[in-house]
PDB file of N, CA and C in Angstrom:
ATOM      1  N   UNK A   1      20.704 -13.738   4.014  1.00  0.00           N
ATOM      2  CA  UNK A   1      20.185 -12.710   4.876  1.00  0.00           C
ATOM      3  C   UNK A   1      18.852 -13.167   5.450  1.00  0.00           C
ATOM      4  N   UNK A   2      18.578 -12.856   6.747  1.00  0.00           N
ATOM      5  CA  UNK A   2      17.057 -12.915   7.408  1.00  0.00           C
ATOM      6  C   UNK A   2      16.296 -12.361   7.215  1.00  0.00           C
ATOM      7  N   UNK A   3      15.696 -13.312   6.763  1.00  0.00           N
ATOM      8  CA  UNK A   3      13.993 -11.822   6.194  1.00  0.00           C
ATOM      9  C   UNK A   3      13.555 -11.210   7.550  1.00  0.00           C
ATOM     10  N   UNK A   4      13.363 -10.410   7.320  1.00  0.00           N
ATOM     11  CA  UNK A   4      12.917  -9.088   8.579  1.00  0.00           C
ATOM     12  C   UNK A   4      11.308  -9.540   9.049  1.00  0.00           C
ATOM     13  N   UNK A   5      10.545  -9.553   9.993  1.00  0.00           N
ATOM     14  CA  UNK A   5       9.232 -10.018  10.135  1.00  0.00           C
ATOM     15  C   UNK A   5       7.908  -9.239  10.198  1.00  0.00           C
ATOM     16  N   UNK A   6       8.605  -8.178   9.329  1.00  0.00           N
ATOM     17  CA  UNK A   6       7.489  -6.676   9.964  1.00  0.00           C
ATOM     18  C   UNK A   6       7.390  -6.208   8.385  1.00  0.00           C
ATOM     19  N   UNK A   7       6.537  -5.478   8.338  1.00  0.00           N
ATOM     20  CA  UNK A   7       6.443  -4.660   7.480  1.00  0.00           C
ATOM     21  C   UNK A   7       6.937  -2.873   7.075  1.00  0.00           C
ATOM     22  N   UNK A   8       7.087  -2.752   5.973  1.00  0.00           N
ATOM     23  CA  UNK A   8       8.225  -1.074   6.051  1.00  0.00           C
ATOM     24  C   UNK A   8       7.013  -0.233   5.559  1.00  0.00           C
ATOM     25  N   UNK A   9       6.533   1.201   6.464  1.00  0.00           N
ATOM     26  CA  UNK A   9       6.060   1.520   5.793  1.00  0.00           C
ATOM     27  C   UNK A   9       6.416   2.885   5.150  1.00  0.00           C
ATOM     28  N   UNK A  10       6.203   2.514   3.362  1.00  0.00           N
ATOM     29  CA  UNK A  10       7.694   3.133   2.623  1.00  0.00           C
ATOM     30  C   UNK A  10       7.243   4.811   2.699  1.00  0.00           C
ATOM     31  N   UNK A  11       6.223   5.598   3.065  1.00  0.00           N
ATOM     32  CA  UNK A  11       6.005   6.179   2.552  1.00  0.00           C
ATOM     33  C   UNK A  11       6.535   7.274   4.125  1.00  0.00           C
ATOM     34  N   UNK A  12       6.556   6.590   5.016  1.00  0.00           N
ATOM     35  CA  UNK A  12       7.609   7.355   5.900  1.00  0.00           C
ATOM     36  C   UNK A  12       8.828   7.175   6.027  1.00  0.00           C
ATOM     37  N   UNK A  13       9.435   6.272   5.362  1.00  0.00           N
ATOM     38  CA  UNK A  13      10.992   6.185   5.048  1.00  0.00           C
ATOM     39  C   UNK A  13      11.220   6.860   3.388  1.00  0.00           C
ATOM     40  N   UNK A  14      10.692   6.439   2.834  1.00  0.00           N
ATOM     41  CA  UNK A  14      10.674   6.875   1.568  1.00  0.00           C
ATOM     42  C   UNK A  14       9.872   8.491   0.733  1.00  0.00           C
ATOM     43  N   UNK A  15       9.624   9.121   1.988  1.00  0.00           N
ATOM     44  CA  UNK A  15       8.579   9.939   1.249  1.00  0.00           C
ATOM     45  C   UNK A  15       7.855   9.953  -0.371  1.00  0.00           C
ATOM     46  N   UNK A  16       8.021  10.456  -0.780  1.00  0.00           N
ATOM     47  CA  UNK A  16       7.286  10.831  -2.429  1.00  0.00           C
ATOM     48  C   UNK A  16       7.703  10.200  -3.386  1.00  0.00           C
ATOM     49  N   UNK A  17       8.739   9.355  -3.073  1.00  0.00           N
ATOM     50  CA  UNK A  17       9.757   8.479  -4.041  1.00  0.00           C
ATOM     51  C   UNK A  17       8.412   7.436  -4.945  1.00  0.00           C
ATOM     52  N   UNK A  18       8.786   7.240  -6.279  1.00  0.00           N
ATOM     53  CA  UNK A  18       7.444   6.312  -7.017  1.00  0.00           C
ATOM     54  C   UNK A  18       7.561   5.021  -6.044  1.00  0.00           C
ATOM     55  N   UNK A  19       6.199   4.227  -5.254  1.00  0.00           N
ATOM     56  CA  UNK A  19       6.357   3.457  -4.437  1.00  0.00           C
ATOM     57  C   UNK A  19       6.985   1.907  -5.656  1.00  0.00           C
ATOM     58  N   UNK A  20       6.152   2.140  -6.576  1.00  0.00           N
ATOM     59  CA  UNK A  20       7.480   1.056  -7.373  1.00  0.00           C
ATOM     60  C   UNK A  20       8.410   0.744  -7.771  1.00  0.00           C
ATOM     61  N   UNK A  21       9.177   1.962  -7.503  1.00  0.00           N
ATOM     62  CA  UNK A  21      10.856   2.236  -7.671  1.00  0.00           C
ATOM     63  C   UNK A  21      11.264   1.183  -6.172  1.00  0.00           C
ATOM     64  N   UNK A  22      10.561   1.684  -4.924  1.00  0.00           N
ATOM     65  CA  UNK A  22      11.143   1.719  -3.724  1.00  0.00           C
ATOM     66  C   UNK A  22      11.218   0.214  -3.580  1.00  0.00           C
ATOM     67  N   UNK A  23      10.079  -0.896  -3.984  1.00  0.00           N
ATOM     68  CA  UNK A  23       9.628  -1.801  -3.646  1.00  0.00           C
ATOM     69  C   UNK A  23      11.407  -2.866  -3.600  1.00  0.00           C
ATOM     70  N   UNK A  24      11.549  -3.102  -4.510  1.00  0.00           N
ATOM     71  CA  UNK A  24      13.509  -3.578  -4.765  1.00  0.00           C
ATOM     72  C   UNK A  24      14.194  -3.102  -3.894  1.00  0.00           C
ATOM     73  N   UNK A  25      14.374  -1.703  -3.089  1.00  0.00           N
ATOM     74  CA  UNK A  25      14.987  -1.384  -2.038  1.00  0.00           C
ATOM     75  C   UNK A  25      14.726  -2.332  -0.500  1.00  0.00           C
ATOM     76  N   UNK A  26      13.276  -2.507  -0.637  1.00  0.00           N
ATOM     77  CA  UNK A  26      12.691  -2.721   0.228  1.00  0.00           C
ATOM     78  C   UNK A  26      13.017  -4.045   0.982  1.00  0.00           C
ATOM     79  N   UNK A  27      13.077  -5.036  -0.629  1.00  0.00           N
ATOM     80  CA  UNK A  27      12.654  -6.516  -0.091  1.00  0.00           C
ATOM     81  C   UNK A  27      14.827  -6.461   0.064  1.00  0.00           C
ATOM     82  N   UNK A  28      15.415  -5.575  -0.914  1.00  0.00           N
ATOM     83  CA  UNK A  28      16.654  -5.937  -1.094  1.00  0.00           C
ATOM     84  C   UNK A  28      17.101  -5.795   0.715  1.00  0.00           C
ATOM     85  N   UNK A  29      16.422  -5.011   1.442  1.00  0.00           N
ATOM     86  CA  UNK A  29      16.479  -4.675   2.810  1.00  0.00           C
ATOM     87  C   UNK A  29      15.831  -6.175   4.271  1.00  0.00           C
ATOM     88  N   UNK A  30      15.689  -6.744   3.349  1.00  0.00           N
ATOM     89  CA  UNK A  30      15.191  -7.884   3.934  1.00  0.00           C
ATOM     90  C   UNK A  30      13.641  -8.296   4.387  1.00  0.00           C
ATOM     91  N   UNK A  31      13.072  -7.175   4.264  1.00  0.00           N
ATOM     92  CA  UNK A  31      11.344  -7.057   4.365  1.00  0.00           C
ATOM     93  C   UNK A  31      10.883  -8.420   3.524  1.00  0.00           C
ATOM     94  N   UNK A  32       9.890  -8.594   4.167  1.00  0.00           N
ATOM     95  CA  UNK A  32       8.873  -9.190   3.437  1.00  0.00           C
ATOM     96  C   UNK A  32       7.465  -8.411   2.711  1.00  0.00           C
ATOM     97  N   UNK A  33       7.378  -7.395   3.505  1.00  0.00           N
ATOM     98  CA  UNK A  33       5.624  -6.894   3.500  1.00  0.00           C
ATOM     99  C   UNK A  33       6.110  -5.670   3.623  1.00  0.00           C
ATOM    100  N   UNK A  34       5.123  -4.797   3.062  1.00  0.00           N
ATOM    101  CA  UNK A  34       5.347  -2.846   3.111  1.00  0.00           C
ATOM    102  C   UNK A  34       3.798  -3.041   2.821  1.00  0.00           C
ATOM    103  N   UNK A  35       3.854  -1.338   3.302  1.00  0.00           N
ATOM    104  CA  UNK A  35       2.428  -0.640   3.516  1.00  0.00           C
ATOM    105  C   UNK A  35       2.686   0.870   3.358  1.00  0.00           C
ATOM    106  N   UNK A  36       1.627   1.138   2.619  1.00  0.00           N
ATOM    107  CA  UNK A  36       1.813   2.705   2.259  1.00  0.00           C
ATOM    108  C   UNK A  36       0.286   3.441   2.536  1.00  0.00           C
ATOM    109  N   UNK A  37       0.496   4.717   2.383  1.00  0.00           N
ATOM    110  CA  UNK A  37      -0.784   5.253   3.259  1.00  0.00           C
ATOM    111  C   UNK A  37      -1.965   5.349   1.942  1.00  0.00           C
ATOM    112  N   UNK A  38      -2.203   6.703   0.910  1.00  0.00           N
ATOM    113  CA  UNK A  38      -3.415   6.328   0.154  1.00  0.00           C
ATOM    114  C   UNK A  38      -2.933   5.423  -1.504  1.00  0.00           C
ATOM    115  N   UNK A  39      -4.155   5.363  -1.850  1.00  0.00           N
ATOM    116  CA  UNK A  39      -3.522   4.877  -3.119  1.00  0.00           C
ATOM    117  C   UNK A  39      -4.179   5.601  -4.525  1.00  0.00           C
ATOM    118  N   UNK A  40      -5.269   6.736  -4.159  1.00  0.00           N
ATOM    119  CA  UNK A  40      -5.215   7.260  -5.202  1.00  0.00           C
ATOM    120  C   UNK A  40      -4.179   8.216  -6.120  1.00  0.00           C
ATOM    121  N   UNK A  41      -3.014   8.647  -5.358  1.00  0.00           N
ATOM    122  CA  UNK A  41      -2.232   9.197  -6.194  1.00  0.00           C
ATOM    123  C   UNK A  41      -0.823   8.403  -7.148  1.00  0.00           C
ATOM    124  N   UNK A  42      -1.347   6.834  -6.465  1.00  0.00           N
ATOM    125  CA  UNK A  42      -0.025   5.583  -7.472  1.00  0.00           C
ATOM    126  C   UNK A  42      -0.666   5.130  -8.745  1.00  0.00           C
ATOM    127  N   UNK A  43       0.660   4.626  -8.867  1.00  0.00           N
ATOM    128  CA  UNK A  43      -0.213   4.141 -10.631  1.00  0.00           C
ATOM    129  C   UNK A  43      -0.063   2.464  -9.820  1.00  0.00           C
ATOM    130  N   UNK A  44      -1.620   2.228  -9.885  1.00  0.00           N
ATOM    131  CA  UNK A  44      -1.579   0.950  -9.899  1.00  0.00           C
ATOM    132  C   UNK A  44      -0.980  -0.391 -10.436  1.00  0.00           C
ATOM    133  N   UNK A  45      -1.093  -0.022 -11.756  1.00  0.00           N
ATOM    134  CA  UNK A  45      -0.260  -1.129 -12.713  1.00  0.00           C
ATOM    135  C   UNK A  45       1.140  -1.513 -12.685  1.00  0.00           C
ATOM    136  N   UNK A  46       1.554  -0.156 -12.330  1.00  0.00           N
ATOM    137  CA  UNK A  46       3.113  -0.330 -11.875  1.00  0.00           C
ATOM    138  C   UNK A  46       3.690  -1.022 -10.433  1.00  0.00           C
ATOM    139  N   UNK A  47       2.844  -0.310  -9.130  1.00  0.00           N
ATOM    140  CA  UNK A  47       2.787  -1.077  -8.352  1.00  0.00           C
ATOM    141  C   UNK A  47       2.373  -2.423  -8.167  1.00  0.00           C
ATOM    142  N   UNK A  48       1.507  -2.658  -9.255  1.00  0.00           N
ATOM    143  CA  UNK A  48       1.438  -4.115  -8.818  1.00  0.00           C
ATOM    144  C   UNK A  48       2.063  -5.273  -9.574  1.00  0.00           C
ATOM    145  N   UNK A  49       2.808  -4.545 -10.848  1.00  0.00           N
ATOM    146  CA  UNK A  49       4.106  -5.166 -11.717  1.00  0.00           C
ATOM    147  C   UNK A  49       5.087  -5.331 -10.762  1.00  0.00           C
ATOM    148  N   UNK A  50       5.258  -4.354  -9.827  1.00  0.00           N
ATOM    149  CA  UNK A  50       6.403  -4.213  -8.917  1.00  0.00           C
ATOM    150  C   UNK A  50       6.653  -5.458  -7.550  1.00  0.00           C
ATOM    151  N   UNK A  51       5.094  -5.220  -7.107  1.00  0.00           N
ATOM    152  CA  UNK A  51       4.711  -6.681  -6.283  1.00  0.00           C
ATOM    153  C   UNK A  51       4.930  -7.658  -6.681  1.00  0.00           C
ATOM    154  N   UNK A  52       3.883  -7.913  -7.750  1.00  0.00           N
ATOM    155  CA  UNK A  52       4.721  -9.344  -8.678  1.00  0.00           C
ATOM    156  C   UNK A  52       6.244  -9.475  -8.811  1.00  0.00           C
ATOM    157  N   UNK A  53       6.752  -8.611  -9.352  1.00  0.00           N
ATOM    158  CA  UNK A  53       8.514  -8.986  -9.651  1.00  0.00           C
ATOM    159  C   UNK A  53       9.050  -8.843  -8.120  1.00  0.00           C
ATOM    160  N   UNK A  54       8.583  -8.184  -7.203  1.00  0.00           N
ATOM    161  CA  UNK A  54       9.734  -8.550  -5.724  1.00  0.00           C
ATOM    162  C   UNK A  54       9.080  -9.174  -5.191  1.00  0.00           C
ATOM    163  N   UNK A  55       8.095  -9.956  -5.226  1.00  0.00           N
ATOM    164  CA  UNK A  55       7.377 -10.478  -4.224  1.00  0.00           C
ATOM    165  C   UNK A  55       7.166 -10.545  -2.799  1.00  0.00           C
ATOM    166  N   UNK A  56       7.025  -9.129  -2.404  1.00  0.00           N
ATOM    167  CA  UNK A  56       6.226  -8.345  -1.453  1.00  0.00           C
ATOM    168  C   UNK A  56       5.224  -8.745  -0.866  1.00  0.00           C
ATOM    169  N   UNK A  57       5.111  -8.631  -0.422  1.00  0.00           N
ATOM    170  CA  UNK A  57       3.276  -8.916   0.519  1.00  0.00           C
ATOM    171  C   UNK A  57       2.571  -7.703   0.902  1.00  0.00           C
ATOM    172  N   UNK A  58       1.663  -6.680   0.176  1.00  0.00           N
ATOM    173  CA  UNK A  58       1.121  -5.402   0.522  1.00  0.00           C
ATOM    174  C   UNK A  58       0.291  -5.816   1.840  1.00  0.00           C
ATOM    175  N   UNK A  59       0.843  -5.241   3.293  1.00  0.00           N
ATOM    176  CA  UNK A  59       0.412  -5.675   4.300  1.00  0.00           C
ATOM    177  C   UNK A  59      -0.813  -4.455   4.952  1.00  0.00           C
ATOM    178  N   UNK A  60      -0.763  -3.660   4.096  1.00  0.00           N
ATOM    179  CA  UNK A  60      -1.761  -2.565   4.681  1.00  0.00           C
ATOM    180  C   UNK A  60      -2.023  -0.843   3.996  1.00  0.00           C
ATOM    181  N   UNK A  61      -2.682  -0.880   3.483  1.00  0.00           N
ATOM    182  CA  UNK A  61      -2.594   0.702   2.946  1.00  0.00           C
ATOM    183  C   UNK A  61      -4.169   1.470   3.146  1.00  0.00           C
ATOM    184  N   UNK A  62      -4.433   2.851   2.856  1.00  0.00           N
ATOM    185  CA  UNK A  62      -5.546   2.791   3.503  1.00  0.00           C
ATOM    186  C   UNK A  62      -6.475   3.744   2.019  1.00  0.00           C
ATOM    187  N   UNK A  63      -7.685   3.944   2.735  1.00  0.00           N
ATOM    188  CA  UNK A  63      -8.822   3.614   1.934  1.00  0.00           C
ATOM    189  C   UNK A  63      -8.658   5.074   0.996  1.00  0.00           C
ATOM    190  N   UNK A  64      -9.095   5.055  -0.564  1.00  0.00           N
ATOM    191  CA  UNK A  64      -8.811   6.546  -1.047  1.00  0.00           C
ATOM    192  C   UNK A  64      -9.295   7.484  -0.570  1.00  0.00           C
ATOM    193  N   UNK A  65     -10.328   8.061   0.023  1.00  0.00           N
ATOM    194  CA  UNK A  65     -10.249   8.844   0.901  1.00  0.00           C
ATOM    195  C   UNK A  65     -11.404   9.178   1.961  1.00  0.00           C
ATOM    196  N   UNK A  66     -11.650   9.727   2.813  1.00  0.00           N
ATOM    197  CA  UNK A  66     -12.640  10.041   3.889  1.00  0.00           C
ATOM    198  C   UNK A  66     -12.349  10.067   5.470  1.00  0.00           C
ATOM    199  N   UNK A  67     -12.483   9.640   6.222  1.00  0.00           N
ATOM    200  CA  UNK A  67     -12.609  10.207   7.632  1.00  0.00           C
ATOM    201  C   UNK A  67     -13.096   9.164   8.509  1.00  0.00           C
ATOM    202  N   UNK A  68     -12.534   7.951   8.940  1.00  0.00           N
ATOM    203  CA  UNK A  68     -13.543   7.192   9.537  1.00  0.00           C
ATOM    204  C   UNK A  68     -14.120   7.496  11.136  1.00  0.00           C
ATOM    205  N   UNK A  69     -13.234   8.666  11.333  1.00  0.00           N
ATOM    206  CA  UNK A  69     -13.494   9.157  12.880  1.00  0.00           C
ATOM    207  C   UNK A  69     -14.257  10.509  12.844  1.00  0.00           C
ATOM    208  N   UNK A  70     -14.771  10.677  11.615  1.00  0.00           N
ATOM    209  CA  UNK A  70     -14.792  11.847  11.440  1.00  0.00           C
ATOM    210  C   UNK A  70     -16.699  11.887  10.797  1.00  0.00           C
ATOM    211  N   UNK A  71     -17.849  11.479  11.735  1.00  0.00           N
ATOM    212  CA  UNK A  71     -19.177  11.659  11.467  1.00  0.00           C
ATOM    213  C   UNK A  71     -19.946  11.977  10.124  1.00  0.00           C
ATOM    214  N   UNK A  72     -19.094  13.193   9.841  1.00  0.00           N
ATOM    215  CA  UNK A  72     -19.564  13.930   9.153  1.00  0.00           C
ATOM    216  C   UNK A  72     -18.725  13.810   7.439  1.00  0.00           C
ATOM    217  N   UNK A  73     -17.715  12.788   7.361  1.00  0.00           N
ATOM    218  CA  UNK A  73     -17.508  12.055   6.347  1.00  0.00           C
ATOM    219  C   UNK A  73     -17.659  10.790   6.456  1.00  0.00           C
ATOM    220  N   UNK A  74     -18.597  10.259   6.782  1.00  0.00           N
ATOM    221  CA  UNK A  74     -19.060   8.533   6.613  1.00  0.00           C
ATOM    222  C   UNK A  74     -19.359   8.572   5.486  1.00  0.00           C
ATOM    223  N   UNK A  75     -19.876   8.668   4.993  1.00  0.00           N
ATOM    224  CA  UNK A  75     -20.311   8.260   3.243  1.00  0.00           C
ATOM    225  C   UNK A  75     -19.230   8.877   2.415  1.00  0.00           C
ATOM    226  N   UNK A  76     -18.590   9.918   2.824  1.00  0.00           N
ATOM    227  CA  UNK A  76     -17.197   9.961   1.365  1.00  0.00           C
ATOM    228  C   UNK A  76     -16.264   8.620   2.128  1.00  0.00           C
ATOM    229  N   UNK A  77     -15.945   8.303   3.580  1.00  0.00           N
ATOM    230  CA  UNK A  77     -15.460   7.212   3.895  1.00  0.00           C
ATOM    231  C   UNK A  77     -15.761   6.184   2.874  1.00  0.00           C
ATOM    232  N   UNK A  78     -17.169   5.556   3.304  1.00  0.00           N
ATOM    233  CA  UNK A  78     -17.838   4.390   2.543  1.00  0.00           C
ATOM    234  C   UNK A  78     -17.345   4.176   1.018  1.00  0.00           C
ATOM    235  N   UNK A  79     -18.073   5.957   0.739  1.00  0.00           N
ATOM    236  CA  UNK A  79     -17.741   5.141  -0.733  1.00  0.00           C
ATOM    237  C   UNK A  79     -15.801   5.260  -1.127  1.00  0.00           C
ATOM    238  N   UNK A  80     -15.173   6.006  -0.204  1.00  0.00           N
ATOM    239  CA  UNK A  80     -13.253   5.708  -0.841  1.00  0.00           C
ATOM    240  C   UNK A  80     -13.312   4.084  -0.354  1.00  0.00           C
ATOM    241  N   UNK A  81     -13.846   3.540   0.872  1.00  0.00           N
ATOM    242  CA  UNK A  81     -13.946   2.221   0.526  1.00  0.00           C
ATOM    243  C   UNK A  81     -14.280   1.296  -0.463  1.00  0.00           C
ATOM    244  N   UNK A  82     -15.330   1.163  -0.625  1.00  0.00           N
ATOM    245  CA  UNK A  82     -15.736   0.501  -1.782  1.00  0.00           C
ATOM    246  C   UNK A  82     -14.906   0.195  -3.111  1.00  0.00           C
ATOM    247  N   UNK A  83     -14.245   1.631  -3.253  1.00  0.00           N
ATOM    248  CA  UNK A  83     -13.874   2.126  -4.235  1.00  0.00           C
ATOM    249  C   UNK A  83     -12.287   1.240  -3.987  1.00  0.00           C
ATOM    250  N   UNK A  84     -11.918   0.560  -2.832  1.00  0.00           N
ATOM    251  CA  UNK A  84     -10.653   0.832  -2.544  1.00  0.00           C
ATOM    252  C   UNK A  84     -10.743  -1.001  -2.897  1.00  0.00           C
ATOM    253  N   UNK A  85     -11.628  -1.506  -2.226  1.00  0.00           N
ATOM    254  CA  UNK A  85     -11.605  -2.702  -1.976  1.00  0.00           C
ATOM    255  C   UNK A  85     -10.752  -3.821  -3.435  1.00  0.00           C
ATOM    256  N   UNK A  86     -11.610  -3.574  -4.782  1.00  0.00           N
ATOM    257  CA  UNK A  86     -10.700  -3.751  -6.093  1.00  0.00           C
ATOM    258  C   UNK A  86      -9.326  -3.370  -6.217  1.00  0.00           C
ATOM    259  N   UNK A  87      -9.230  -2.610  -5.382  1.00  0.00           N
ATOM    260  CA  UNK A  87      -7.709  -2.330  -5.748  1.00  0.00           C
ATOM    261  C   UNK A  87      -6.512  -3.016  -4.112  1.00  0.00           C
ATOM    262  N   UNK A  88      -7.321  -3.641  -3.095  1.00  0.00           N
ATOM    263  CA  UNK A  88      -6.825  -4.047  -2.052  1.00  0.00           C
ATOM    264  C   UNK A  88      -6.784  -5.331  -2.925  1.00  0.00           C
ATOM    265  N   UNK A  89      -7.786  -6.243  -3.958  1.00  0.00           N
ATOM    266  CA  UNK A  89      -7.718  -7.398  -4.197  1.00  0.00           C
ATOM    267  C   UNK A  89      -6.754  -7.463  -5.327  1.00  0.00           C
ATOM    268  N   UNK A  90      -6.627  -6.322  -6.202  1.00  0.00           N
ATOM    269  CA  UNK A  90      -5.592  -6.407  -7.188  1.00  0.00           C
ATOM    270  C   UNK A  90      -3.536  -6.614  -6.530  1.00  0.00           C
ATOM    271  N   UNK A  91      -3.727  -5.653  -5.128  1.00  0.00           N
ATOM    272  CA  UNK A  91      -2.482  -6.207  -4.779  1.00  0.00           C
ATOM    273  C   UNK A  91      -2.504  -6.703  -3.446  1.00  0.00           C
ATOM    274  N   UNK A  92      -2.927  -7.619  -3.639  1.00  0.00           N
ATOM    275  CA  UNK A  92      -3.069  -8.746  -2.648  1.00  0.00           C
ATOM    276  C   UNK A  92      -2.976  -8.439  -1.051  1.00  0.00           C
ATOM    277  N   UNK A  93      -3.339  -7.532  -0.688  1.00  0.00           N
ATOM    278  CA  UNK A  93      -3.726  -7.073   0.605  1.00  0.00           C
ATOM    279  C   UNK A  93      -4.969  -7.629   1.221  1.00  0.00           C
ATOM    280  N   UNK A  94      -4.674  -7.906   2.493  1.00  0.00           N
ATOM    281  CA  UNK A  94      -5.984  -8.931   2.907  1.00  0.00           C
ATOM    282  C   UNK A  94      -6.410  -8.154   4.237  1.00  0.00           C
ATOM    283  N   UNK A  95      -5.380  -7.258   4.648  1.00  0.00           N
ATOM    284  CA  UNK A  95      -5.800  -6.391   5.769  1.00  0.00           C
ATOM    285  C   UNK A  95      -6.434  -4.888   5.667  1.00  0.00           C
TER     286      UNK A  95
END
């Protein structure tokens, strides 16, 4: 099969489903890379057991939480960044 050249992002195909259940669907679908929207409500450890065993490429997910368009949450922005960045390096997300 042809690996697909895009990334899935599971959490609009997949809604609420555990994103480490989905990850095996994913690559079994020919993906290489998925992206999901926050990450404070996953269990990290699992997701990133899950990365490791399908070998995925986490191509994008976004910061735990704040507003970057939004003035008047720059600093809860900043700091869900900060906060996010350890966990962008734990599953290998570079975007």
């Amino acid at each position: 099969m042809n690996k697909i050249k895009a990334s899935l992002c599971t959490e609009m195909i997949f809604g609420g489903e555990p994103l480490h259940e989905v990850l095996p669907i994913v690559r079994d679908a020919g993906f290489t890379a998925f992206e999901f929207w926050g990450w404070g409500n996953k269990n990290i450890d699992e997701l990133e057991k899950a990365i490791n065993e399908t070998g995925l490429k986490t191509a994008a997910f976004c910061t735990k939480h704040g507003n970057l368009v939004n003035a008047a949450e720059r600093n809860l922005f900043i700091e869900g960044l900060i906060e996010t960045l350890p966990v962008a390096k734990r599953l290998g997300c570079r975007t």
